[in-house]
N, C-alpha and C. Protein backbone atom coordinates (compact mmCIF):
# COMPACT_ATOMS: atom_id res chain seq x y z
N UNK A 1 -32.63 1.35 15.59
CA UNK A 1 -33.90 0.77 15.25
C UNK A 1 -34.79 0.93 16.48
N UNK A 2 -35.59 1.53 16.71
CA UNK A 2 -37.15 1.85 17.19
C UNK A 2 -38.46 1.39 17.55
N UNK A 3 -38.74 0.05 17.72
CA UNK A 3 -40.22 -0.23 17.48
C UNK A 3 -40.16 -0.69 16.04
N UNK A 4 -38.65 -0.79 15.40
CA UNK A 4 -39.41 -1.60 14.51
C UNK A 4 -38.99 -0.50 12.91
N UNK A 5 -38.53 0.44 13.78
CA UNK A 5 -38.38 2.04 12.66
C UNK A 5 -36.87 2.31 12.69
N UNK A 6 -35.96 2.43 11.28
CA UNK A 6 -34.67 3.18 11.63
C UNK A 6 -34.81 5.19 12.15
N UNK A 7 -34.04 4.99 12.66
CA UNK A 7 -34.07 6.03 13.62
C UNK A 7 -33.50 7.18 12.79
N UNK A 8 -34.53 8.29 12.60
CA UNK A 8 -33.73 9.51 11.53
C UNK A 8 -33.36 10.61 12.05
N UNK A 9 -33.11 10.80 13.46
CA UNK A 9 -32.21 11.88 13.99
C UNK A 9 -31.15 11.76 13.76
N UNK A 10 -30.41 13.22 12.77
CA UNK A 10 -29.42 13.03 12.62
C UNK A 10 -28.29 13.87 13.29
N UNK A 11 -28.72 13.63 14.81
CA UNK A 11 -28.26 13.88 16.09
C UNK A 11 -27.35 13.03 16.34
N UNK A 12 -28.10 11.52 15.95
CA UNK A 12 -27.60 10.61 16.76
C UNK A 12 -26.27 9.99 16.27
N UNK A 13 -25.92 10.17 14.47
CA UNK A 13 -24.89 10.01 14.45
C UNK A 13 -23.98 11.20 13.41
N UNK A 14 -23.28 11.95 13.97
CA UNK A 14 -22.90 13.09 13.51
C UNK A 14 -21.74 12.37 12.17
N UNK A 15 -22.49 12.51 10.96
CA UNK A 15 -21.47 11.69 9.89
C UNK A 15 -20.62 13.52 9.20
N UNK A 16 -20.79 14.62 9.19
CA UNK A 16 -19.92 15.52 8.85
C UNK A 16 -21.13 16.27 7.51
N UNK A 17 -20.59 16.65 6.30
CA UNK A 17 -20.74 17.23 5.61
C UNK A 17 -21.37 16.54 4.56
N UNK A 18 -22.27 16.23 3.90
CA UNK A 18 -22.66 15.58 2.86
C UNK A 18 -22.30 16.29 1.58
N UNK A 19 -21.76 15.99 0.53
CA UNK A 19 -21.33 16.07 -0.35
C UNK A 19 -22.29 15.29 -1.73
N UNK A 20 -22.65 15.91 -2.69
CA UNK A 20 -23.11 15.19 -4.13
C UNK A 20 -21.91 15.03 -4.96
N UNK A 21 -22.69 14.04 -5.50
CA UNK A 21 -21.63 13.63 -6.58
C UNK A 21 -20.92 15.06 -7.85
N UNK A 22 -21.76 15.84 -7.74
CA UNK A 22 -21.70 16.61 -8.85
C UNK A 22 -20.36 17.70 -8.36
N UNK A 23 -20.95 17.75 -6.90
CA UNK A 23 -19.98 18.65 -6.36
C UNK A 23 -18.50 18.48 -6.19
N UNK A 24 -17.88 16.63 -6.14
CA UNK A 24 -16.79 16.35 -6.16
C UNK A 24 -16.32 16.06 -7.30
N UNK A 25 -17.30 15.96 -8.56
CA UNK A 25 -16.41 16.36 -10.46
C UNK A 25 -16.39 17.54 -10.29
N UNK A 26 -16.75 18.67 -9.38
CA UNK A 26 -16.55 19.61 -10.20
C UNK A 26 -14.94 20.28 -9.41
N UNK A 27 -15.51 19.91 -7.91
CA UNK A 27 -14.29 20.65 -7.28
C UNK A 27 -13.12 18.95 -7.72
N UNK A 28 -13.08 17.96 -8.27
CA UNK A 28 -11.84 17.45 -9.17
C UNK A 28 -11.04 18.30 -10.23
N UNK A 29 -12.20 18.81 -11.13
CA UNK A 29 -12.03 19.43 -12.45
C UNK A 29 -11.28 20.63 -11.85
N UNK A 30 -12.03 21.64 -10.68
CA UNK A 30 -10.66 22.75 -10.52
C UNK A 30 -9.49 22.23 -10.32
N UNK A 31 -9.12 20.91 -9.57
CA UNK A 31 -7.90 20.68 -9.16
C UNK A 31 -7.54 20.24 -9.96
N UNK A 32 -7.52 19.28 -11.28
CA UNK A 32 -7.16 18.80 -11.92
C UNK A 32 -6.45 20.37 -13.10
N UNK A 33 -7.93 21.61 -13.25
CA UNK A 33 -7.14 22.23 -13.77
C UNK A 33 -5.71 22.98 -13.14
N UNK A 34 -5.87 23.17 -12.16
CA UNK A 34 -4.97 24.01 -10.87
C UNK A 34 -3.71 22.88 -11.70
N UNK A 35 -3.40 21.57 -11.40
CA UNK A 35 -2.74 20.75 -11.41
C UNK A 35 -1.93 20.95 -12.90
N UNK A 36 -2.65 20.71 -13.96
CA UNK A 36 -2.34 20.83 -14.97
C UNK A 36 -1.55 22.69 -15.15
N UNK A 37 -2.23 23.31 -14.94
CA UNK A 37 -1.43 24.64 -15.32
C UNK A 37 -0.63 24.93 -14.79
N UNK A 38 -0.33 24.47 -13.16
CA UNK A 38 1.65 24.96 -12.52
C UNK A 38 1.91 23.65 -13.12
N UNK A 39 1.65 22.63 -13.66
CA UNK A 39 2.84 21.41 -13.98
C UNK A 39 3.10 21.90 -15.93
N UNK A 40 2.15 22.55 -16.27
CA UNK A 40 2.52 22.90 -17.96
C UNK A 40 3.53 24.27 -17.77
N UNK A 41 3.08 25.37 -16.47
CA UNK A 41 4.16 26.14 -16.43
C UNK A 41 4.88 26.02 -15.89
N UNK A 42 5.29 24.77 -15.56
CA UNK A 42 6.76 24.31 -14.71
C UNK A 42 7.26 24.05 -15.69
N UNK A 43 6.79 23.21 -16.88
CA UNK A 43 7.19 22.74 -17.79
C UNK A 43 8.28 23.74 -18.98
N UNK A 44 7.32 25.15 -19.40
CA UNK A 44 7.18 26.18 -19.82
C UNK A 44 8.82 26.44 -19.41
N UNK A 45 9.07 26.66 -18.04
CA UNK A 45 9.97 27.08 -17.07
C UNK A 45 10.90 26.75 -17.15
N UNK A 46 11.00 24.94 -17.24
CA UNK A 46 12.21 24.19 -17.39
C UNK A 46 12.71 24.39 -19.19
N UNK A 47 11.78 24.51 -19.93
CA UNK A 47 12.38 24.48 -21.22
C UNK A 47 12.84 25.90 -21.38
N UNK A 48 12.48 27.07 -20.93
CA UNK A 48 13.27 28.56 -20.73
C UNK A 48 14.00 28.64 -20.58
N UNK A 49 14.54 28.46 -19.04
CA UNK A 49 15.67 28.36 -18.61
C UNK A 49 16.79 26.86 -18.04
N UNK A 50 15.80 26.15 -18.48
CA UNK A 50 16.97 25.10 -17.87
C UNK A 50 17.79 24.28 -19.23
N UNK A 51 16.92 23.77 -20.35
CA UNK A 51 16.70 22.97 -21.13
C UNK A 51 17.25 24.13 -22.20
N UNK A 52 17.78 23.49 -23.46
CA UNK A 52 18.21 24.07 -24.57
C UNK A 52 16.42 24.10 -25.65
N UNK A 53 16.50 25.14 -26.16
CA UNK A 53 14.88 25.33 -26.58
C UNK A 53 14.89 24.70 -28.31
N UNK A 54 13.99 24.09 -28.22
CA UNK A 54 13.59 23.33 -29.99
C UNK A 54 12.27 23.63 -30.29
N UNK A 55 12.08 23.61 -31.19
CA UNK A 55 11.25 24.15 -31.96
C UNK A 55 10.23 23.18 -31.67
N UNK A 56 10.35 21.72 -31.72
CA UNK A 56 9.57 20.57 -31.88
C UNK A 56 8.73 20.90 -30.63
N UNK A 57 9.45 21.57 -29.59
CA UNK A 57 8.88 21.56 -28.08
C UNK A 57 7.51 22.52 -28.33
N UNK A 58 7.30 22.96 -29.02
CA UNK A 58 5.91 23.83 -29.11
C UNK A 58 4.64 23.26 -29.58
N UNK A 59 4.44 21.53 -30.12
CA UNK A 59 3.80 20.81 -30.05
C UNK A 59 3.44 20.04 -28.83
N UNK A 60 4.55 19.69 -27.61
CA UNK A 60 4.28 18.79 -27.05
C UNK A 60 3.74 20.28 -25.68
N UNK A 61 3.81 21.43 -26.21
CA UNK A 61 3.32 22.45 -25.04
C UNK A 61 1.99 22.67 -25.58
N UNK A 62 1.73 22.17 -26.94
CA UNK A 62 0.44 23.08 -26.74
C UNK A 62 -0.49 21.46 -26.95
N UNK A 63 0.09 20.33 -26.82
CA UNK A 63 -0.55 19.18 -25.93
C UNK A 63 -0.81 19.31 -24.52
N UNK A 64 -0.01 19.31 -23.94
CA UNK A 64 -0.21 19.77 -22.29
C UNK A 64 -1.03 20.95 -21.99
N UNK A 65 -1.28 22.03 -22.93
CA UNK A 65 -2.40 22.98 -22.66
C UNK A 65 -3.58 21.72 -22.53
N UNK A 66 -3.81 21.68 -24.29
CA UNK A 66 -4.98 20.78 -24.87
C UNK A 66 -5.59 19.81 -23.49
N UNK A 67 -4.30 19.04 -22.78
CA UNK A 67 -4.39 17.95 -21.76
C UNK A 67 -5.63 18.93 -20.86
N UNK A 68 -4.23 20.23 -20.14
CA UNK A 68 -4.70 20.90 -18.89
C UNK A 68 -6.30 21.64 -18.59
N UNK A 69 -6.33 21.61 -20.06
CA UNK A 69 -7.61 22.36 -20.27
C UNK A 69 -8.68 21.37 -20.52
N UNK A 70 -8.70 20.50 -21.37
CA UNK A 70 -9.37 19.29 -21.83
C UNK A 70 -10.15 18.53 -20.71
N UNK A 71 -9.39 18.12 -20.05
CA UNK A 71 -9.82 17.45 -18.75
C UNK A 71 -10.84 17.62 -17.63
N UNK A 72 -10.73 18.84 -17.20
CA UNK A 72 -11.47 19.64 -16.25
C UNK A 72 -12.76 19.97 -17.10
N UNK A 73 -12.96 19.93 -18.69
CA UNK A 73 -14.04 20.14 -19.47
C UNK A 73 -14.85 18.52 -18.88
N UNK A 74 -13.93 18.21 -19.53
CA UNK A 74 -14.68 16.78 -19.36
C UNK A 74 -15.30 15.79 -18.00
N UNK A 75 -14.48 16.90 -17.15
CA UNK A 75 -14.84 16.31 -15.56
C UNK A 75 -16.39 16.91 -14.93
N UNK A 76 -15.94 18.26 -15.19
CA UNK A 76 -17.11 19.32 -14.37
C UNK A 76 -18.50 18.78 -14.92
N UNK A 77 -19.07 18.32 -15.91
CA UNK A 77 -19.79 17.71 -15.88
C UNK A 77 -20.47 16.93 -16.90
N UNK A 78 -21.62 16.28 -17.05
CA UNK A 78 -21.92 15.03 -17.93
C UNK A 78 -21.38 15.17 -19.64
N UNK A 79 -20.78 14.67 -20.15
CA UNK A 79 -20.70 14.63 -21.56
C UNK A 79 -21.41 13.42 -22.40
N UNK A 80 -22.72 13.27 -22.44
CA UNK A 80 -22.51 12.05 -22.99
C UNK A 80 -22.33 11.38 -24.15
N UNK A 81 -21.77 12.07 -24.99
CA UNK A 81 -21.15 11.63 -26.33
C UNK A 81 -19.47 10.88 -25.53
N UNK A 82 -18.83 11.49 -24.85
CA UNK A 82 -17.78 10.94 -23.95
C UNK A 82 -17.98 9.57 -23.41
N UNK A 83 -19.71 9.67 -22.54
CA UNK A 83 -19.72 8.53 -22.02
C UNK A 83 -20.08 7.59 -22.47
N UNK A 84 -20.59 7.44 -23.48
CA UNK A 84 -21.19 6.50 -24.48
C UNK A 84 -20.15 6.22 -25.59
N UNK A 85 -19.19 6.88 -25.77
CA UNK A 85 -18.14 6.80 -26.75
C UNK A 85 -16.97 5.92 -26.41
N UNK A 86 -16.20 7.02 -24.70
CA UNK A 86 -15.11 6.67 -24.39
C UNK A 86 -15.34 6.02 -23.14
N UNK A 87 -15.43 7.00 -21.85
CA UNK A 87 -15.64 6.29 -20.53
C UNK A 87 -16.65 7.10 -19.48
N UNK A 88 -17.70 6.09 -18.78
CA UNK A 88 -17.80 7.27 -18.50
C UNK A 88 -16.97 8.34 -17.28
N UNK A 89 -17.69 9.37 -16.47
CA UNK A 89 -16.92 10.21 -16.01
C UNK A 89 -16.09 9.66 -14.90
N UNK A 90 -17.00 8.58 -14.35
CA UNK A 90 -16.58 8.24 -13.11
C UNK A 90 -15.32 7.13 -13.43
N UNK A 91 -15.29 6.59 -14.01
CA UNK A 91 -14.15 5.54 -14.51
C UNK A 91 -13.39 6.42 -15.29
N UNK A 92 -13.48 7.54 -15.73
CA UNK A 92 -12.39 8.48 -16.21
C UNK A 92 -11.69 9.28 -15.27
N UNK A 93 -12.12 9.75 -13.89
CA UNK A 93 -12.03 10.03 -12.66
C UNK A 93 -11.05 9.11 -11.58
N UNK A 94 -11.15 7.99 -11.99
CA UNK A 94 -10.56 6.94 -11.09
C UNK A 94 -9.46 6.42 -12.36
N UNK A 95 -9.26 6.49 -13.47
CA UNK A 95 -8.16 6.12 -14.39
C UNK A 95 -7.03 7.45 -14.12
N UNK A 96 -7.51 8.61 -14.20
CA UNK A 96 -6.55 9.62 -13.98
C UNK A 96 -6.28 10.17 -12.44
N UNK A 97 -6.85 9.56 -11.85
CA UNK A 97 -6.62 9.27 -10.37
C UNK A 97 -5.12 8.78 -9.79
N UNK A 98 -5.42 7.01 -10.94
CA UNK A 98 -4.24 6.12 -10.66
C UNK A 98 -3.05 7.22 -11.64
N UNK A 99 -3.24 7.62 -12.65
CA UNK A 99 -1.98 8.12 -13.67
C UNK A 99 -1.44 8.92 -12.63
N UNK A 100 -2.55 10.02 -12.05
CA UNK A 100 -1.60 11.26 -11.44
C UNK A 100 -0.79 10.94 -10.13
N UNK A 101 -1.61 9.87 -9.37
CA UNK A 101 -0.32 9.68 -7.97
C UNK A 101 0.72 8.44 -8.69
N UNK A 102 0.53 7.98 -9.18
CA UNK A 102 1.55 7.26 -10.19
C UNK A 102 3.41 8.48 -10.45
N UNK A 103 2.34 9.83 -10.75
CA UNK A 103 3.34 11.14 -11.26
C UNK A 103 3.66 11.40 -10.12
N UNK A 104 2.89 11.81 -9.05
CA UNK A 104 3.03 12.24 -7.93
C UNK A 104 4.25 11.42 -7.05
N UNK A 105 4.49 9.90 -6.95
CA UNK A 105 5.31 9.06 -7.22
C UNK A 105 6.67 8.76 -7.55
N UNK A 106 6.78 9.45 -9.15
CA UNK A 106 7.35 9.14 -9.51
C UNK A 106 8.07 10.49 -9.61
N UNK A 107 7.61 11.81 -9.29
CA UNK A 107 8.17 13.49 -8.97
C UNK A 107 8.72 13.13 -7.53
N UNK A 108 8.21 12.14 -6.31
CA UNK A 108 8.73 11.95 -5.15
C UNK A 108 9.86 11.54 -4.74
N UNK A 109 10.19 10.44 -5.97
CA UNK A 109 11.18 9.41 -6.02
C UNK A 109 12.49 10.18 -6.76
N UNK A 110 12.26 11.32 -7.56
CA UNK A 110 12.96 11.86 -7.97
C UNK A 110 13.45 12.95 -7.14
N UNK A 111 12.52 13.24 -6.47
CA UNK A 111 13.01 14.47 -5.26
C UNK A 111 13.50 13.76 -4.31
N UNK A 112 13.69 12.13 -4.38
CA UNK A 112 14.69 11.83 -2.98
C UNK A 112 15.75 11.40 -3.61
N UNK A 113 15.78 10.82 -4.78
CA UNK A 113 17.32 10.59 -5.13
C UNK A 113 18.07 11.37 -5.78
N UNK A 114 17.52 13.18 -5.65
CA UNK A 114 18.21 13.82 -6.41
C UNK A 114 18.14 14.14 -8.00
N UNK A 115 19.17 15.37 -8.10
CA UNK A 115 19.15 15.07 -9.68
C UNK A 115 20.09 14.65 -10.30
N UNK A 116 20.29 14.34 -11.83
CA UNK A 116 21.20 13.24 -12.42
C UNK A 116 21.01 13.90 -13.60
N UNK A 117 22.11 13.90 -14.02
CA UNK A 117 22.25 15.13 -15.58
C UNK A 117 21.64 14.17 -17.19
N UNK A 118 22.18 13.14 -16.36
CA UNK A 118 21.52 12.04 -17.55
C UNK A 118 20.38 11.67 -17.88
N UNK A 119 19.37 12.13 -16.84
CA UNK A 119 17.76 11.52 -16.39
C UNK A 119 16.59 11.91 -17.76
N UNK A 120 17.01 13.25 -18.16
CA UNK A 120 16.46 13.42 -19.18
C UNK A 120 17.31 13.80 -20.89
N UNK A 121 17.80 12.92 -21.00
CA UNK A 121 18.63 13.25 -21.95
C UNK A 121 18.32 13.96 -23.64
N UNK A 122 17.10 13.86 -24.01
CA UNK A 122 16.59 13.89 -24.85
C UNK A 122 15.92 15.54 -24.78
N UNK A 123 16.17 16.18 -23.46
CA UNK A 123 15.95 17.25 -23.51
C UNK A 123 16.80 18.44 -23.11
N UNK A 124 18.07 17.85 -23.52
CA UNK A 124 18.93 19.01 -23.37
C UNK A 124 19.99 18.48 -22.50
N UNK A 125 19.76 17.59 -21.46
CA UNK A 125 20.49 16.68 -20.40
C UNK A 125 20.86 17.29 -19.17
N UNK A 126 19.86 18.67 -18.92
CA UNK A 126 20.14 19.58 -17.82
C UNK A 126 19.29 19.13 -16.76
N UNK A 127 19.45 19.51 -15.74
CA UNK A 127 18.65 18.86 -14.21
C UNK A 127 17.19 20.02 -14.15
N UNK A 128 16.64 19.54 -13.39
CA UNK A 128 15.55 20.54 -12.44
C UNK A 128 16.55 21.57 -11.78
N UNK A 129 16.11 22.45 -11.44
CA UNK A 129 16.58 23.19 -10.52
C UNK A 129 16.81 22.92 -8.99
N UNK A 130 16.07 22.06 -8.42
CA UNK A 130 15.91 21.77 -7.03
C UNK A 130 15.67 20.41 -6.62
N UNK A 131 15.58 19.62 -5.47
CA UNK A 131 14.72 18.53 -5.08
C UNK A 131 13.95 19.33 -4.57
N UNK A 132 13.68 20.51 -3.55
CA UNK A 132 12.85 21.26 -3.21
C UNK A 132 11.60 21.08 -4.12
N UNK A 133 11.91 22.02 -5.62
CA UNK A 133 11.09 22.19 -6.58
C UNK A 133 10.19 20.80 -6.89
N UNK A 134 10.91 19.49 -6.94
CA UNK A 134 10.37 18.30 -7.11
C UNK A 134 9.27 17.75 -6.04
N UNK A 135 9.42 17.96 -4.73
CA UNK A 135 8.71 18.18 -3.63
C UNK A 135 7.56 18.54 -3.90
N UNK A 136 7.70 20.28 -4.38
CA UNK A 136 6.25 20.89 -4.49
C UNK A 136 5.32 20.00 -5.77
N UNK A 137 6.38 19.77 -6.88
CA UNK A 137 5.32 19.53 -7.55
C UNK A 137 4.79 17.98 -7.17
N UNK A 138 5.05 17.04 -6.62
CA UNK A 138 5.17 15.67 -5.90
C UNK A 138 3.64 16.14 -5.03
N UNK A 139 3.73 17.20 -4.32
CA UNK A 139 2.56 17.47 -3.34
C UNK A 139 1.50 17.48 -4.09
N UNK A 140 1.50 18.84 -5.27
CA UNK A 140 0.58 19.37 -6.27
C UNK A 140 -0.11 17.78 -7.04
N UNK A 141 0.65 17.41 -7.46
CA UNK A 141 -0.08 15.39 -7.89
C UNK A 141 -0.66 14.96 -7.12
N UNK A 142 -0.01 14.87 -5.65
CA UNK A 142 -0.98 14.30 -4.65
C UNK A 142 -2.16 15.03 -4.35
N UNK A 143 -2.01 16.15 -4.31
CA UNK A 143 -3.68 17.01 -3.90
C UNK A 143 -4.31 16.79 -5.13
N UNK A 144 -3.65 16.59 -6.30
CA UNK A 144 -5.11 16.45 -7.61
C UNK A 144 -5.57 15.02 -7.06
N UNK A 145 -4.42 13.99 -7.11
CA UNK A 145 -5.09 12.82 -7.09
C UNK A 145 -5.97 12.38 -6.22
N UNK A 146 -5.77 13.37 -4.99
CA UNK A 146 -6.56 13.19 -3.85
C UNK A 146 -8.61 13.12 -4.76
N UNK A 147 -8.60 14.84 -5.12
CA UNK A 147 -9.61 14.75 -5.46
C UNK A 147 -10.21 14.23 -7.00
N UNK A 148 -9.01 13.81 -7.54
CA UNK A 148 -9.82 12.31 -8.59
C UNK A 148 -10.41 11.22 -8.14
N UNK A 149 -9.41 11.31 -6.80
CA UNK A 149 -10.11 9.87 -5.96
C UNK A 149 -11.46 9.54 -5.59
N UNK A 150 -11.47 10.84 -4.91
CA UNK A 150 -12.99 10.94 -4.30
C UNK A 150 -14.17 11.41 -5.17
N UNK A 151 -13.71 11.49 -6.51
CA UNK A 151 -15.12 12.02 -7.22
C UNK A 151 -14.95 10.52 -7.84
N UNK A 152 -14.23 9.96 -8.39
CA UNK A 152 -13.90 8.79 -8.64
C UNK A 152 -14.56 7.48 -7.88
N UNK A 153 -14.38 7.38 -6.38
CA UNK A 153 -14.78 6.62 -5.50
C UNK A 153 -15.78 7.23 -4.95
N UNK A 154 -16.40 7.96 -4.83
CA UNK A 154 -17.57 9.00 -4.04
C UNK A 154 -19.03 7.96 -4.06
N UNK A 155 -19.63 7.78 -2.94
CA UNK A 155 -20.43 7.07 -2.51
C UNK A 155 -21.40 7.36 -3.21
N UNK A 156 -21.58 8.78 -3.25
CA UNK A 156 -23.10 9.70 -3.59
C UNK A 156 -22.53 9.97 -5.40
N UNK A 157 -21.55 9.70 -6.00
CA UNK A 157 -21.11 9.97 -7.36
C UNK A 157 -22.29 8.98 -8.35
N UNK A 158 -22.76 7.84 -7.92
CA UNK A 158 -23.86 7.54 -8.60
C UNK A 158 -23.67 6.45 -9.77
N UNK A 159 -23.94 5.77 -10.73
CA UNK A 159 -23.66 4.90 -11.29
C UNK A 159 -23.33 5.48 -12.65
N UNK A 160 -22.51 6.59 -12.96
CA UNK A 160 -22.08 6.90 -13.78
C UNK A 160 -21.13 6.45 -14.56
């Protein structure tokens, strides 16, 4: 403060990169899609080769497209039949925020105690291939959720 004036050199306090709101739904929506397509073709992967294959499984894959693809529509930018309907973006941003490190979580917890032939029984009762493999995808949750967070919580995201 100045004589009385806030001071607008923005010399004086170096805050980094400014970011819009628009710019963190949209770079969410790539990650969210990034996120969704190695976790539907992990998915893809495990029912190939790990899992005994059913027929029924070609509904709940071409949900997880619908999901992987769906989402990132709805993120990148305003819908407002969505927001006036369901939620808007920004509280849809911060709900799938909490779901995905929730996954991220709960892929972590599984990559430290191993695998257990019993864990998924309903799909054949075969393991992951790795804790390794559980790792990566444990990371992949955390980098989406990262940026649900911040388009979610984003200062400059606006009262959406």
């Amino acid at each position: 403060m100045l004589g009385g004036r806030v001071a607008t050199d923005a010399r004086a306090w170096p805050t980094g990169r400014c970011m819009s709101g628009e710019t963190s739904f949209r770079q969410a929506a790539w990650a969210y899609l990034a996120y969704g397509v190695i976790y539907w073709l992990s998915a893809l992967y495990l029912q190939l080769r790990v899992f005994e294959v059913r027929r029924a499984g070609l509904f709940w894959f071409a949900l997880g497209a619908l999901i992987a693809l769906g989402v990132p529509w709805l993120l990148i930018r305003r819908r407002p039949w969505f927001e006036r309907w369901v939620l808007s973006r920004r509280d849809f941003a911060r709900l799938l925020a909490v779901l995905v490190f929730a996954r991220a979580a709960a892929v972590g917890w599984f990559a430290l105690d191993g695998p257990q032939s019993l864990r998924m029984p309903r799909m054949g009762g075969g393991v992951p291939p790795s804790p390794a493999s559980a790792w990566a995808m444990a990371v992949v949750a955390l980098a989406a959720g990262v940026m649900l967070a911040r388009a979610g919580w984003a200062a400059g995201a606006g009262p959406e």
